[in-house]
C-alpha atoms as a PDB file:
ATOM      1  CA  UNK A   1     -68.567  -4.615   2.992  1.00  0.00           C
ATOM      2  CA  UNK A   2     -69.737  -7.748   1.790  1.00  0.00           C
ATOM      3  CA  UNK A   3     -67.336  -9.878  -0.335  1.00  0.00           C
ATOM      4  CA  UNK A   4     -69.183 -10.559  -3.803  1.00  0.00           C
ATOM      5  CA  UNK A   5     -66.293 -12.490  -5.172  1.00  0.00           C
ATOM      6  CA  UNK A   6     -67.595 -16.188  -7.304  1.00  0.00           C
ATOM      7  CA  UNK A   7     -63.878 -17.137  -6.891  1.00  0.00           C
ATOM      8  CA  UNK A   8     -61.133 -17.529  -4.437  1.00  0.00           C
ATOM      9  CA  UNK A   9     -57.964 -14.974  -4.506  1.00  0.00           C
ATOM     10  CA  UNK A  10     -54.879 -16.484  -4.504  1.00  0.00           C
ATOM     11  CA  UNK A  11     -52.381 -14.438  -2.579  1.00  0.00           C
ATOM     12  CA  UNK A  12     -49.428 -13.488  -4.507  1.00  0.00           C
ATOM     13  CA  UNK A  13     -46.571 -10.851  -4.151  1.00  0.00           C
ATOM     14  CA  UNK A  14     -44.966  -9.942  -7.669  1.00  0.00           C
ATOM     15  CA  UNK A  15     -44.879  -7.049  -9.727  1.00  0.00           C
ATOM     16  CA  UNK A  16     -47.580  -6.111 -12.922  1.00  0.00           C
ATOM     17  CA  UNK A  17     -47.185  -3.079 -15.164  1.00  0.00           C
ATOM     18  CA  UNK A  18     -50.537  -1.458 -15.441  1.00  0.00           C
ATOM     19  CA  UNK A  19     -51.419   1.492 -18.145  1.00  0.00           C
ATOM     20  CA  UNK A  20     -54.384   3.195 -18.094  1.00  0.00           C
ATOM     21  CA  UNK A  21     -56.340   2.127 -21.662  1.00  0.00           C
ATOM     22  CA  UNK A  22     -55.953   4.519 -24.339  1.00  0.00           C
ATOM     23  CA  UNK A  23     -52.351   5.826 -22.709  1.00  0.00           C
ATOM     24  CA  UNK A  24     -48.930   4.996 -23.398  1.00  0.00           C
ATOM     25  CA  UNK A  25     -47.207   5.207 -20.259  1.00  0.00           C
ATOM     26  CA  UNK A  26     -48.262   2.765 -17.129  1.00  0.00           C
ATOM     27  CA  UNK A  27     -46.239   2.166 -14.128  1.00  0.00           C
ATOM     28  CA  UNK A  28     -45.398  -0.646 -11.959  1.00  0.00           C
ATOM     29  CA  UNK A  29     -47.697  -1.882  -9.055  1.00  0.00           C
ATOM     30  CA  UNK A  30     -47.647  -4.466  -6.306  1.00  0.00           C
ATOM     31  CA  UNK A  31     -50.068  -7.237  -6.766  1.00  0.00           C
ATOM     32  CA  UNK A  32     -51.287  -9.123  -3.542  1.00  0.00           C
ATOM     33  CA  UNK A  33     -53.598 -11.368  -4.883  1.00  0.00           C
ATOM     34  CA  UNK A  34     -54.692 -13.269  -8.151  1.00  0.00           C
ATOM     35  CA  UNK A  35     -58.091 -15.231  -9.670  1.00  0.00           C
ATOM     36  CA  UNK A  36     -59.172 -16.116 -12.614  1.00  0.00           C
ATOM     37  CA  UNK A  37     -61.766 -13.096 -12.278  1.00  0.00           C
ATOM     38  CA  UNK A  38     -59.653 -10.352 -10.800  1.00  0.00           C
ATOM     39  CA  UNK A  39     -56.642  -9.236  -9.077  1.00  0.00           C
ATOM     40  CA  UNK A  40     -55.896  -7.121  -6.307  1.00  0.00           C
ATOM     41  CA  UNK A  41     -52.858  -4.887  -6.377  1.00  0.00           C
ATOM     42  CA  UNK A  42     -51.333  -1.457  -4.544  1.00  0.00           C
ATOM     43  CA  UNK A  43     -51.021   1.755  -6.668  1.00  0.00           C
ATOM     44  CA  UNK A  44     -49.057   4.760  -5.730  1.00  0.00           C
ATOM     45  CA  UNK A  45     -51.786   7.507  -7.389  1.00  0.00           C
ATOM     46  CA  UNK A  46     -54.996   7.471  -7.589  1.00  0.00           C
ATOM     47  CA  UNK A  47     -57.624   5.825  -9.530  1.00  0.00           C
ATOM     48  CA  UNK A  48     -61.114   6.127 -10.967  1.00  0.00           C
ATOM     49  CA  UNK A  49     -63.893   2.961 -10.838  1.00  0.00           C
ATOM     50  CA  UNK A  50     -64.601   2.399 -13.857  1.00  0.00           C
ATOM     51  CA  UNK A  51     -61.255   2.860 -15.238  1.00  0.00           C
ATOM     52  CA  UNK A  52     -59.870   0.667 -17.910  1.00  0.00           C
ATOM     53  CA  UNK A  53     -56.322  -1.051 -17.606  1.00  0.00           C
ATOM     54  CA  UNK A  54     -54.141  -2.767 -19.512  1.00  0.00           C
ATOM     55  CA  UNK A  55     -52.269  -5.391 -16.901  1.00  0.00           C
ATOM     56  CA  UNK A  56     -49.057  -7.325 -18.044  1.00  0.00           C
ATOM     57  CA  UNK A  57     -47.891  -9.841 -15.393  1.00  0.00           C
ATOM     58  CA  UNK A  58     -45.431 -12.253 -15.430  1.00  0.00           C
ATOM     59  CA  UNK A  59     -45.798 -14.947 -12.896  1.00  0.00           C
ATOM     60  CA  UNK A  60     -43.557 -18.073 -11.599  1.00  0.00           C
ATOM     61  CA  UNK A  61     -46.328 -21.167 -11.186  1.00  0.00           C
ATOM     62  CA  UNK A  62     -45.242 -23.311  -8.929  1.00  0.00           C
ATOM     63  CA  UNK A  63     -46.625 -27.309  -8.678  1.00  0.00           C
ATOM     64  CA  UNK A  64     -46.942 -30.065 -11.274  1.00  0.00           C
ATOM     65  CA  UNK A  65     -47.519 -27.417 -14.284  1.00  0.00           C
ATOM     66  CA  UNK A  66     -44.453 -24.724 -13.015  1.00  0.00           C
ATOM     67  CA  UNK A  67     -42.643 -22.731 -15.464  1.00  0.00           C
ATOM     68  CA  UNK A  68     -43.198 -18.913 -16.096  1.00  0.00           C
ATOM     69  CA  UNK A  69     -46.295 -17.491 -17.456  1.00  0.00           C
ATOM     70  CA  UNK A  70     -46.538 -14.026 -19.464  1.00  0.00           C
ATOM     71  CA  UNK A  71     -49.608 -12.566 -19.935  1.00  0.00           C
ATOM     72  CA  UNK A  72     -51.377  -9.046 -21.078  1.00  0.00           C
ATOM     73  CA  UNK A  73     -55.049  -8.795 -19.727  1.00  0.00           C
ATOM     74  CA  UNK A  74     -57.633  -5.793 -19.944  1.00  0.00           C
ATOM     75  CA  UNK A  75     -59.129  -5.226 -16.647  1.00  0.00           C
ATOM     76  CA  UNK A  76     -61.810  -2.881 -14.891  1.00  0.00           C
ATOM     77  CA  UNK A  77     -60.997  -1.132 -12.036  1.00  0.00           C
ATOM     78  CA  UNK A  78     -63.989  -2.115  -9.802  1.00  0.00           C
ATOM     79  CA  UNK A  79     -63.219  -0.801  -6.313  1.00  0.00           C
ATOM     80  CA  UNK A  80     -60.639   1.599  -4.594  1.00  0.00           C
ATOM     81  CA  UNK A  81     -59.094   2.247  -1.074  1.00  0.00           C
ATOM     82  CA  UNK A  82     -57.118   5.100   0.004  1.00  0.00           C
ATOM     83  CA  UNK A  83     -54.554   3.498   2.556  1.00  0.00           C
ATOM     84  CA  UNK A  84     -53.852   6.848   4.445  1.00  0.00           C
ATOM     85  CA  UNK A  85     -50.617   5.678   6.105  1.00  0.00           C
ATOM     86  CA  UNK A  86     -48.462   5.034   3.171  1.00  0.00           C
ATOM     87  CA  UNK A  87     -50.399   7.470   0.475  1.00  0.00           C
ATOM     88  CA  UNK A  88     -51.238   4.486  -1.592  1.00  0.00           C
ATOM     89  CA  UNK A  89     -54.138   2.960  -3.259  1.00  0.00           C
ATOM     90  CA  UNK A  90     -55.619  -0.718  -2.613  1.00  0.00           C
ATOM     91  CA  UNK A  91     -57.341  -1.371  -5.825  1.00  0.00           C
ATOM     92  CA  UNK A  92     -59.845  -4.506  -7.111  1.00  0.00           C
ATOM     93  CA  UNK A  93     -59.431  -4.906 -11.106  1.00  0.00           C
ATOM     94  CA  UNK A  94     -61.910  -7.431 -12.593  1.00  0.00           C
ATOM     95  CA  UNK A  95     -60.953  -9.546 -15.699  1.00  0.00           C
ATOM     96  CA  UNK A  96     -63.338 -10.389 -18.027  1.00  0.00           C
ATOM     97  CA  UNK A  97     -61.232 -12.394 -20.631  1.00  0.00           C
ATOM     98  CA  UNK A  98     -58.699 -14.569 -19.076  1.00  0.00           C
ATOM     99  CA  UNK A  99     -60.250 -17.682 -19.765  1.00  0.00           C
ATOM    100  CA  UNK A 100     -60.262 -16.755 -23.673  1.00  0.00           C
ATOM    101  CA  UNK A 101     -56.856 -14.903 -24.167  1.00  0.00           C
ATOM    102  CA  UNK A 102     -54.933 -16.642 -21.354  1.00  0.00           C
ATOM    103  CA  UNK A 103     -55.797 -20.499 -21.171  1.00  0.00           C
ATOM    104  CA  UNK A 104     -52.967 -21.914 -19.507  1.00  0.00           C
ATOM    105  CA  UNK A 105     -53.121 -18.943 -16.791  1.00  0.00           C
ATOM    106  CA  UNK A 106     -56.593 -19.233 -16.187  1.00  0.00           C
ATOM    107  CA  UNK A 107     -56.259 -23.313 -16.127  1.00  0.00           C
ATOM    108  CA  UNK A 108     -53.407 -23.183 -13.370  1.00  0.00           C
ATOM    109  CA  UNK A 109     -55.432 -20.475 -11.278  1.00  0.00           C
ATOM    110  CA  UNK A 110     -58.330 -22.697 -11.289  1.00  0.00           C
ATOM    111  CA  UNK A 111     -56.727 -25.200  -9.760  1.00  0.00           C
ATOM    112  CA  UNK A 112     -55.408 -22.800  -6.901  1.00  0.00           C
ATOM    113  CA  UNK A 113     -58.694 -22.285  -6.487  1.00  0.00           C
ATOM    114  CA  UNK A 114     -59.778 -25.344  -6.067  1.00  0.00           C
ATOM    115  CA  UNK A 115     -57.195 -26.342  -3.710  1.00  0.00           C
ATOM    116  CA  UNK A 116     -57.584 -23.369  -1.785  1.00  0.00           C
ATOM    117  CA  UNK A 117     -61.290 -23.579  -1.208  1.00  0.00           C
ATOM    118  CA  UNK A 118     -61.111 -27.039  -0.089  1.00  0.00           C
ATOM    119  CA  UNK A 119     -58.454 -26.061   2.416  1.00  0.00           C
END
């Protein structure tokens, strides 16, 4: 599969609460990787491309700008792997409005983007 993304991920373990858009109740996934674009993450039921979610995360930065970040993003749920051994889902969400909801987020993951691609 050829790897389409503009931007570096930045891998990450922590937890985000993701709800389907439209639905009340979400549930907690694993996230293994961050951009300002997207986010990879491990679900425990399955999923539909295409799928709308609402994503809160709440991350520790680390480096000159640390401190916690909170943030509530709409993603699109762009691609989706059954992982047979453990009956989970790898999924790909795509942001769209980081930039313009979340600033300081998207600022600091820029930067770990830039320092990651130059390493």
């Amino acid at each position: 599969m050829k790897n389409r993304r503009r931007n570096v991920r930045i891998p990450i373990a922590t937890i985000a609460h993701i709800t389907p858009h439209g639905l009340q109740r979400g549930s907690e996934v694993m996230v293994r990787d961050l951009s300002t674009e997207g986010m990879g993450c491990y679900v425990d039921h399955a999923c539909q491309k295409g799928d709308m979610m609402l994503v809160k995360i709440k991350l520790d930065l680390p480096g000159k700008n640390s401190g916690v970040i909170q943030a509530t993003l709409m993603g699109q749920i762009i691609w989706v792997k059954l992982m047979d051994e453990e009956k989970k889902y790898a999924v790909g969400l795509e942001f769209r409005d980081m930039e313009s909801r979340h600033p300081e987020l998207h600022t600091h993951l820029k930067d770990l983007e830039t320092q990651n691609s130059s390493t």
